[in-house]
C-alpha atoms as a PDB file:
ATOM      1  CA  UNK A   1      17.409   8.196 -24.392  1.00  0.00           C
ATOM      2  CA  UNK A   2      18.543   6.258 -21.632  1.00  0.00           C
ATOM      3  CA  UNK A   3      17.940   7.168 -17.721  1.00  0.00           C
ATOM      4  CA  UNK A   4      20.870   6.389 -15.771  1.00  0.00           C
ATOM      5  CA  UNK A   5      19.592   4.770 -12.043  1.00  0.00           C
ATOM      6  CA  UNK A   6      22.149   3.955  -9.904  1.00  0.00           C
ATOM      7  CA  UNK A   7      20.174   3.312  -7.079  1.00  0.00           C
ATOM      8  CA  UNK A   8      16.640   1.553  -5.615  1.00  0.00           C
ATOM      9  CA  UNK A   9      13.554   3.141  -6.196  1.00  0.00           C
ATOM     10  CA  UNK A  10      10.662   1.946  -5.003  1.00  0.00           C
ATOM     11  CA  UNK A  11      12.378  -1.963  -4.583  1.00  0.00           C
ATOM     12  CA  UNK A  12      13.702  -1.784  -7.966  1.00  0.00           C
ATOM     13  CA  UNK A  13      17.925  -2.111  -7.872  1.00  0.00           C
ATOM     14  CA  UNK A  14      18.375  -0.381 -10.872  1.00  0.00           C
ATOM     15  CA  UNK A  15      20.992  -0.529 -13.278  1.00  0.00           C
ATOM     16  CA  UNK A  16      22.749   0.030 -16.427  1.00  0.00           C
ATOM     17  CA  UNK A  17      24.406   3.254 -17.258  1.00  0.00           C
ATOM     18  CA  UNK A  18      23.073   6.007 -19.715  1.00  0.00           C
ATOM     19  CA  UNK A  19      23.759   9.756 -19.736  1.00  0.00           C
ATOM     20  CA  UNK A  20      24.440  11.192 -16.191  1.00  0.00           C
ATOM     21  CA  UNK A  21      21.683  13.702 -14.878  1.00  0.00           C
ATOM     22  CA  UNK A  22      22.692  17.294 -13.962  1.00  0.00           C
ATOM     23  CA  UNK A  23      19.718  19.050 -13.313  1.00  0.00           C
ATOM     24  CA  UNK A  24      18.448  20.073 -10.338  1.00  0.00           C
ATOM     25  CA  UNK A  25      14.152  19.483  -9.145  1.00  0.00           C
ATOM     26  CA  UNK A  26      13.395  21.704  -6.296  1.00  0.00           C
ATOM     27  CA  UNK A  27      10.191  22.279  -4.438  1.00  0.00           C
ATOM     28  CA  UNK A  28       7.901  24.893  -6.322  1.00  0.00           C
ATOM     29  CA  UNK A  29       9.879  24.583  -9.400  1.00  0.00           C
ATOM     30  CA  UNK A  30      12.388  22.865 -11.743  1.00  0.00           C
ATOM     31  CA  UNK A  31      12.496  22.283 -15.581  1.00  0.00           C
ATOM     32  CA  UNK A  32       8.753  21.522 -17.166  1.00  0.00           C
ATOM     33  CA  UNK A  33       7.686  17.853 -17.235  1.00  0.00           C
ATOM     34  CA  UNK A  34       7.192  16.026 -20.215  1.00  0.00           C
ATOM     35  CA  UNK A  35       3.485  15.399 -21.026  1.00  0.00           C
ATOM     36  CA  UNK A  36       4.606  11.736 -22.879  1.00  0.00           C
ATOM     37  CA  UNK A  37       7.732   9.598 -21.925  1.00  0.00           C
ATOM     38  CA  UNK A  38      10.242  10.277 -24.662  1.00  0.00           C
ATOM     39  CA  UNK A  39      12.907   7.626 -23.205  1.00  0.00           C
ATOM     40  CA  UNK A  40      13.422   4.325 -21.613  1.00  0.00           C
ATOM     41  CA  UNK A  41      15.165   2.932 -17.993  1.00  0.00           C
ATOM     42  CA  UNK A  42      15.796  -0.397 -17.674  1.00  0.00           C
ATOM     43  CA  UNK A  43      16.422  -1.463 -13.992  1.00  0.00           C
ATOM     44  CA  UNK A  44      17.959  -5.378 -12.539  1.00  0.00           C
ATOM     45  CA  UNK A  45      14.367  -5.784 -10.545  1.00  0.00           C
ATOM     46  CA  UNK A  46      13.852  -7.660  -7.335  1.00  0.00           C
ATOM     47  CA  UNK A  47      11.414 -10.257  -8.979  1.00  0.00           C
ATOM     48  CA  UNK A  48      11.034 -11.780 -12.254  1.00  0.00           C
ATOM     49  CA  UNK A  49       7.852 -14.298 -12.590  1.00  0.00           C
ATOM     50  CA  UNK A  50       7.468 -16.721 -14.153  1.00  0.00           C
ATOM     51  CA  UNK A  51       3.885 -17.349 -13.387  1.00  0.00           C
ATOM     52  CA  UNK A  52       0.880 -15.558 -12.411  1.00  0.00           C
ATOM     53  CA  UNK A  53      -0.073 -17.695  -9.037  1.00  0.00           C
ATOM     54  CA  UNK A  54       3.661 -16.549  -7.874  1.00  0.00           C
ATOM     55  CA  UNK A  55       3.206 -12.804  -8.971  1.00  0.00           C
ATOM     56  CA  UNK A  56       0.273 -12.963  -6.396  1.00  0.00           C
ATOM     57  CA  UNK A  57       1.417 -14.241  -3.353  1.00  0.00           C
ATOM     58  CA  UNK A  58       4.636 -12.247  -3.694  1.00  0.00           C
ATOM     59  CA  UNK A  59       2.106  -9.060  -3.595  1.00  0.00           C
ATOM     60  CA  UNK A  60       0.883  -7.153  -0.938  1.00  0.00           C
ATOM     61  CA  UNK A  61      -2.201  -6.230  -2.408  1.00  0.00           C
ATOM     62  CA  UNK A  62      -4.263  -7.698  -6.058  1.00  0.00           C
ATOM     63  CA  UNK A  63      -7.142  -5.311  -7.237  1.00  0.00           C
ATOM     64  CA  UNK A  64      -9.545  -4.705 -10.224  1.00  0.00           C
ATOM     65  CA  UNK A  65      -9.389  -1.123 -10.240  1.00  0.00           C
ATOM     66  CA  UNK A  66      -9.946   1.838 -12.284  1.00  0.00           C
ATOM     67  CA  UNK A  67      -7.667   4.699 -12.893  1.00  0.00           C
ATOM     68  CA  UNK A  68      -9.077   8.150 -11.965  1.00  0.00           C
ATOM     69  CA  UNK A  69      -6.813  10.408 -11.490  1.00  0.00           C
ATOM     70  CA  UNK A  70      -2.908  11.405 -12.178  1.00  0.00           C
ATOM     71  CA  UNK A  71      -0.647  13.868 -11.192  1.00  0.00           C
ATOM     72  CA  UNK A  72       2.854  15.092 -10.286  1.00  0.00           C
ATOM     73  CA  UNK A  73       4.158  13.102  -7.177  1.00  0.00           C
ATOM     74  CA  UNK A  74       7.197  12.930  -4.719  1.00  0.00           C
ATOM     75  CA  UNK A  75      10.985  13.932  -6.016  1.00  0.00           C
ATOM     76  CA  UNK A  76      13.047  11.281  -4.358  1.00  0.00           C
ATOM     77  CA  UNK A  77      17.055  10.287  -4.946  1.00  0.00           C
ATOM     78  CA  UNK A  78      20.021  10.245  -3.363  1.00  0.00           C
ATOM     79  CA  UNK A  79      21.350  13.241  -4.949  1.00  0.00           C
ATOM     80  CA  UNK A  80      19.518  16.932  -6.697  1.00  0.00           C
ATOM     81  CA  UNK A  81      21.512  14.771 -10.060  1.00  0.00           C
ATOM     82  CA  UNK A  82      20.078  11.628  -9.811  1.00  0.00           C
ATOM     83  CA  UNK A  83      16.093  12.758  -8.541  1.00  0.00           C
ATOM     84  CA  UNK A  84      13.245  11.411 -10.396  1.00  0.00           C
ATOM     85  CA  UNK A  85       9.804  11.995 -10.050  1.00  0.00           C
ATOM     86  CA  UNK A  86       6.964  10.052  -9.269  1.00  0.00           C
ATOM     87  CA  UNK A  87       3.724   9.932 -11.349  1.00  0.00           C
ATOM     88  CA  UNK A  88       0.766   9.885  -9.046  1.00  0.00           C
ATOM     89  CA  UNK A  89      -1.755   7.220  -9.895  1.00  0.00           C
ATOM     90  CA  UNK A  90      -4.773   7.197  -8.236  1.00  0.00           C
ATOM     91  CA  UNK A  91      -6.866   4.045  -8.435  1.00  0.00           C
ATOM     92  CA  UNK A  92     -10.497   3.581  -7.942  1.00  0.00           C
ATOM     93  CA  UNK A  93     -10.899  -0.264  -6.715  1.00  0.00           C
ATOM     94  CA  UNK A  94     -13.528  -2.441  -8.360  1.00  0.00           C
ATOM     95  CA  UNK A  95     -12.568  -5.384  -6.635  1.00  0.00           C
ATOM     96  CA  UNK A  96     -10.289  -6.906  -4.247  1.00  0.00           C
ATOM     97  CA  UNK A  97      -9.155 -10.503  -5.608  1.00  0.00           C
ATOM     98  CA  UNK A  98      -5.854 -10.558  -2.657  1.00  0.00           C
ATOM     99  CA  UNK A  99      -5.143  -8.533   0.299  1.00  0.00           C
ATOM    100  CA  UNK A 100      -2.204  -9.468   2.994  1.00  0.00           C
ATOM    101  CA  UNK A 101      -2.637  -6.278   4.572  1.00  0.00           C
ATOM    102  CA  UNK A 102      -6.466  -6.219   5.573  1.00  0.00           C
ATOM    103  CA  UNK A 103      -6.852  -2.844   4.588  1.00  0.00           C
ATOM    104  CA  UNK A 104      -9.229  -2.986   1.857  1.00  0.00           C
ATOM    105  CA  UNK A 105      -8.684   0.046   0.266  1.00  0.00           C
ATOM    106  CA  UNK A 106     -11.758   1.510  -2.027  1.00  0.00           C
ATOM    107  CA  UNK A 107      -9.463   3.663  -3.598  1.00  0.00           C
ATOM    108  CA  UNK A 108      -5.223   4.148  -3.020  1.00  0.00           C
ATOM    109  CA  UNK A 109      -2.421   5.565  -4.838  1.00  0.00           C
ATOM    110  CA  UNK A 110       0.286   4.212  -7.067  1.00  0.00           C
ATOM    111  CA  UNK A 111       3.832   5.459  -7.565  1.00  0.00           C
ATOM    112  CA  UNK A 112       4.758   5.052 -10.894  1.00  0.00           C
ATOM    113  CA  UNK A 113       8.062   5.905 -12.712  1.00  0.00           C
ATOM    114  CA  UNK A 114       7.677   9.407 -14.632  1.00  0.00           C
ATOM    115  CA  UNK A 115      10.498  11.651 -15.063  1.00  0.00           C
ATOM    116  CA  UNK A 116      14.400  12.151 -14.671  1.00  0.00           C
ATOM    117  CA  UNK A 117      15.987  15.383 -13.297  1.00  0.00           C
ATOM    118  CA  UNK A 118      16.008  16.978 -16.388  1.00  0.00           C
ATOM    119  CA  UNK A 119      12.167  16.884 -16.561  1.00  0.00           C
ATOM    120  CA  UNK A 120      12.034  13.756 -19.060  1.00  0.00           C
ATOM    121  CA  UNK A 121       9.375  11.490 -18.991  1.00  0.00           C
ATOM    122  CA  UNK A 122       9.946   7.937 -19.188  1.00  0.00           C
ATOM    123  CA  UNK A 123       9.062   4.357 -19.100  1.00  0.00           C
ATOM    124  CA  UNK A 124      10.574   1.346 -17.288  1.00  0.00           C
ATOM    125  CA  UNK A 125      10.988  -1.862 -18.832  1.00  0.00           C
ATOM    126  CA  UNK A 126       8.596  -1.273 -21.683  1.00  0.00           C
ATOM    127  CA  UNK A 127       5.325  -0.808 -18.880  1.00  0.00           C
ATOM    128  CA  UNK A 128       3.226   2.304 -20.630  1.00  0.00           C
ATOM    129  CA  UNK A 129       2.037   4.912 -18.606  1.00  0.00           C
ATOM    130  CA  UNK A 130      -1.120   4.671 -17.043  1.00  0.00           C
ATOM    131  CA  UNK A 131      -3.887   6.597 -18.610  1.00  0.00           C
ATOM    132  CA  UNK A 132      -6.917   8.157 -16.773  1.00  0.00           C
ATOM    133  CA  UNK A 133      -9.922   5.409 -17.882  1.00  0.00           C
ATOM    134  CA  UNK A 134      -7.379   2.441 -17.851  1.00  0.00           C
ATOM    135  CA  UNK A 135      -8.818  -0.676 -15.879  1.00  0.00           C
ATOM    136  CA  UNK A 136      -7.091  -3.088 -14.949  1.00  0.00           C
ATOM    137  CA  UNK A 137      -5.623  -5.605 -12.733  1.00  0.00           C
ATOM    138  CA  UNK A 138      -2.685  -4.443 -10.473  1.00  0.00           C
ATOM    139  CA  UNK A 139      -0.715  -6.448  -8.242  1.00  0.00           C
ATOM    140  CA  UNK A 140       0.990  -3.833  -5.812  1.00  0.00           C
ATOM    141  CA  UNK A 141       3.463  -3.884  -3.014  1.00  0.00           C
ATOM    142  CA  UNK A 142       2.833  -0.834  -0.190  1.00  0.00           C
ATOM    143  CA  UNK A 143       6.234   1.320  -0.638  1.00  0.00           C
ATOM    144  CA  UNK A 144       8.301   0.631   2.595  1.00  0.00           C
ATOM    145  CA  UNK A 145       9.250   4.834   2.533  1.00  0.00           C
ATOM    146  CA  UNK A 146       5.812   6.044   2.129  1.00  0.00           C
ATOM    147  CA  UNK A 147       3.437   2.918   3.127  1.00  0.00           C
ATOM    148  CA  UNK A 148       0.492   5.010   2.337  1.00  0.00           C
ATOM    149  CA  UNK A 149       1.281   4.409  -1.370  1.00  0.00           C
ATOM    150  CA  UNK A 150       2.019   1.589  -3.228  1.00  0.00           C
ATOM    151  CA  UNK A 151       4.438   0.122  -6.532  1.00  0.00           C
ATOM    152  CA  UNK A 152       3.651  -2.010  -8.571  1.00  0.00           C
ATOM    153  CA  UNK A 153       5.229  -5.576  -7.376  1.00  0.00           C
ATOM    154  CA  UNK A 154       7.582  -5.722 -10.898  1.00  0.00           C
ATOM    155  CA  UNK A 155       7.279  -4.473 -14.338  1.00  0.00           C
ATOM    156  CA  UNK A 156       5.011  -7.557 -15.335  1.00  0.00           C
ATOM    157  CA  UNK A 157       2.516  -6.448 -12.013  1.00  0.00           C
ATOM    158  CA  UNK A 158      -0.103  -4.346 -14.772  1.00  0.00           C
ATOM    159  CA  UNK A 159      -2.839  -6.133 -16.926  1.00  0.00           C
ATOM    160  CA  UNK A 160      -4.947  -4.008 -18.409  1.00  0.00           C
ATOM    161  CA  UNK A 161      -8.593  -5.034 -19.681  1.00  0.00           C
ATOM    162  CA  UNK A 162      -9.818  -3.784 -23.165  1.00  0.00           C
ATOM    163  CA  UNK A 163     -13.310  -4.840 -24.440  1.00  0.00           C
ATOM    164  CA  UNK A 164     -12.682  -8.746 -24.362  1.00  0.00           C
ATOM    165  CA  UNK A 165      -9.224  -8.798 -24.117  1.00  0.00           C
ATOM    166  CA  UNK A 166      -6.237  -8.558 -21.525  1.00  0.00           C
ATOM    167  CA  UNK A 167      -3.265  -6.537 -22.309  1.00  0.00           C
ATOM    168  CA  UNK A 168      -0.197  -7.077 -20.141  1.00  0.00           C
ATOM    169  CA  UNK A 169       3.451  -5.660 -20.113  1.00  0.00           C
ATOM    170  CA  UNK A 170       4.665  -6.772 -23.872  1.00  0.00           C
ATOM    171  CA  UNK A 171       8.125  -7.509 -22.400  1.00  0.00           C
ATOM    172  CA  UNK A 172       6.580  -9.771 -19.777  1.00  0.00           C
ATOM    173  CA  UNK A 173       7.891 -13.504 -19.616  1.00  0.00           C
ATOM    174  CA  UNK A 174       3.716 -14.724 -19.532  1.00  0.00           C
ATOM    175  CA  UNK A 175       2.919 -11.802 -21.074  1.00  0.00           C
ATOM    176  CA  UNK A 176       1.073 -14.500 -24.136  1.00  0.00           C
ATOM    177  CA  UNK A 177      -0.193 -16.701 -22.109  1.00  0.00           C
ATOM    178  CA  UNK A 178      -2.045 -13.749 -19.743  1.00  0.00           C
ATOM    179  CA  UNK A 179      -3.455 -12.270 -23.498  1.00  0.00           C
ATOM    180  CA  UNK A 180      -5.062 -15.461 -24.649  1.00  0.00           C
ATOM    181  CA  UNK A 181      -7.220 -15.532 -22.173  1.00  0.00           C
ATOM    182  CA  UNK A 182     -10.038 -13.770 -21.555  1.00  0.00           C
ATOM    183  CA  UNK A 183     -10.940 -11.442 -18.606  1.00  0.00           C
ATOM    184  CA  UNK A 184     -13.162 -14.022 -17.357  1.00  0.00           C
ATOM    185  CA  UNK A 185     -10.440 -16.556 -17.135  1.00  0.00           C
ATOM    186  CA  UNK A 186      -7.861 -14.422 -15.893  1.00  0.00           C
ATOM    187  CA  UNK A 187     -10.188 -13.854 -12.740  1.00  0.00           C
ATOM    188  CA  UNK A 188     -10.716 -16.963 -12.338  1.00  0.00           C
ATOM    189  CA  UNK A 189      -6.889 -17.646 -12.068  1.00  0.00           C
ATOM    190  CA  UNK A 190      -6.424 -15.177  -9.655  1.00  0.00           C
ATOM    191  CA  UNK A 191      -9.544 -16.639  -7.064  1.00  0.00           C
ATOM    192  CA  UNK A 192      -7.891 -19.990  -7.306  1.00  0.00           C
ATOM    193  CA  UNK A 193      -4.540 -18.739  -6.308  1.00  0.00           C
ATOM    194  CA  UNK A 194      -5.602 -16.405  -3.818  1.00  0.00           C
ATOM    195  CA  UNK A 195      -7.064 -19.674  -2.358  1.00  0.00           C
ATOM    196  CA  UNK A 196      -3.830 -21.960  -2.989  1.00  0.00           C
ATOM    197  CA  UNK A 197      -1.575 -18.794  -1.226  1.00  0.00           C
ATOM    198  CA  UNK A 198      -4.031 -18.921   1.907  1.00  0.00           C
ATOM    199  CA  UNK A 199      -4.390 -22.726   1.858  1.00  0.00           C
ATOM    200  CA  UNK A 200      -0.107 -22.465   1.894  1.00  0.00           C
ATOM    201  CA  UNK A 201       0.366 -23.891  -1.674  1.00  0.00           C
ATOM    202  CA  UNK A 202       1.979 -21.227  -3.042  1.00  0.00           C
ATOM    203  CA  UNK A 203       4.642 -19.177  -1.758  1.00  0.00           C
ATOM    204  CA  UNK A 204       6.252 -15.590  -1.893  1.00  0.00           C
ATOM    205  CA  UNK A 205       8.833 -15.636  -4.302  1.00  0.00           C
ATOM    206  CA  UNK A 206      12.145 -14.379  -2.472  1.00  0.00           C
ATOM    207  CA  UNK A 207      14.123 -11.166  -3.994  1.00  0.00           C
ATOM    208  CA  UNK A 208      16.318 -11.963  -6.826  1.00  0.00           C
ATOM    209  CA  UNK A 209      14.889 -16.214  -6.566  1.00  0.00           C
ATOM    210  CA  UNK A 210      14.236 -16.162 -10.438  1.00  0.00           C
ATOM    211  CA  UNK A 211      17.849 -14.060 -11.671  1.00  0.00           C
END
């Protein structure tokens, strides 16, 4: 299955076509949501990087964190047909290795795509749903129509760690490079290009710069 998204969510201009949604969500009820996605959306996003230094200073907001909590979020779309909803993800932060906004958050929420109108869970460009335990790195953007939330900055903007390794999006253009390191060296990448964006080496990458 296919999810149809004709329109931006969350800074993602989505897309191709699929099957057209007909149900309605409304407050208080709806159909039942999917416990696991059982479908896929692919969306034309606003970035595509093709390194991790760029990734960074195009984000808001780079934390270690830890996910500890998840839940139903916000319906949003243009029309009761073409609603999704959000999966809540709440994050625990570890560690702060970039932060534009000088908030320093020691825990905040991230939207994350979840279901269509029908009640369908899904995923969006091959990025897994977070799981309650997950740690990870996550480079976030705050959401301009709810800036007390955040998105991640693209599909490639989640590396998990496991044990000794990294896992990243599979799909991801680095996604090799970022899995043969190790944690230890993936930190270290991120310090030094937290310090080349300050220092002015490295720039935001502009919507749509890498299409």
């Amino acid at each position: 299955m296919k999810v149809r998204k004709p329109w931006a969510i969350g800074g993602l201009g989505a897309v191709l076509g699929g099957i057209a949604l007909a149900v309605t969500l409304v407050a208080g009820g709806g159909p039942s949501l999917t416990s696991t996605p059982t479908g896929s959306a692919h969306a034309d996003e606003l970035h595509h990087f093709e390194d991790v230094p760029t990734m960074l200073a195009t984000s808001d907001l780079v934390v270690t964190a830890k996910v500890v909590k998840i839940g139903k979020g916000r319906s949003v779309g243009p029309d009761d047909g073409s609603k999704i909803t959000f999966r809540e993800v709440r994050l625990q932060v570890l560690s702060i290795q970039y932060d534009r906004t000088g908030a320093q958050p020691a825990e905040l929420v991230v939207e994350e795509e979840g279901w269509d109108a029908k009640g369908r869970g899904y995923t969006l460009e091959g990025l897994s749903w977070s799981k309650v335990g997950d740690v990870g790195h996550f480079f976030l953007v705050r959401k301009r129509d709810a800036p007390d939330r955040h998105r991640l900055v693209n599909s490639q903007g989640r590396v998990l760690i496991k044990d000794s390794r990294l896992d990243g999006n599979q799909r991801a253009h680095f996604n090799a490079e970022i899995t043969g390191m190790s944690p230890a060296t993936f930190e270290k990448l991120l310090t030094a290009a937290a310090a080349d964006v300050r220092a002015g080496r490295i720039k935001p990458q502009r919507p749509g710069a890498a299409d």
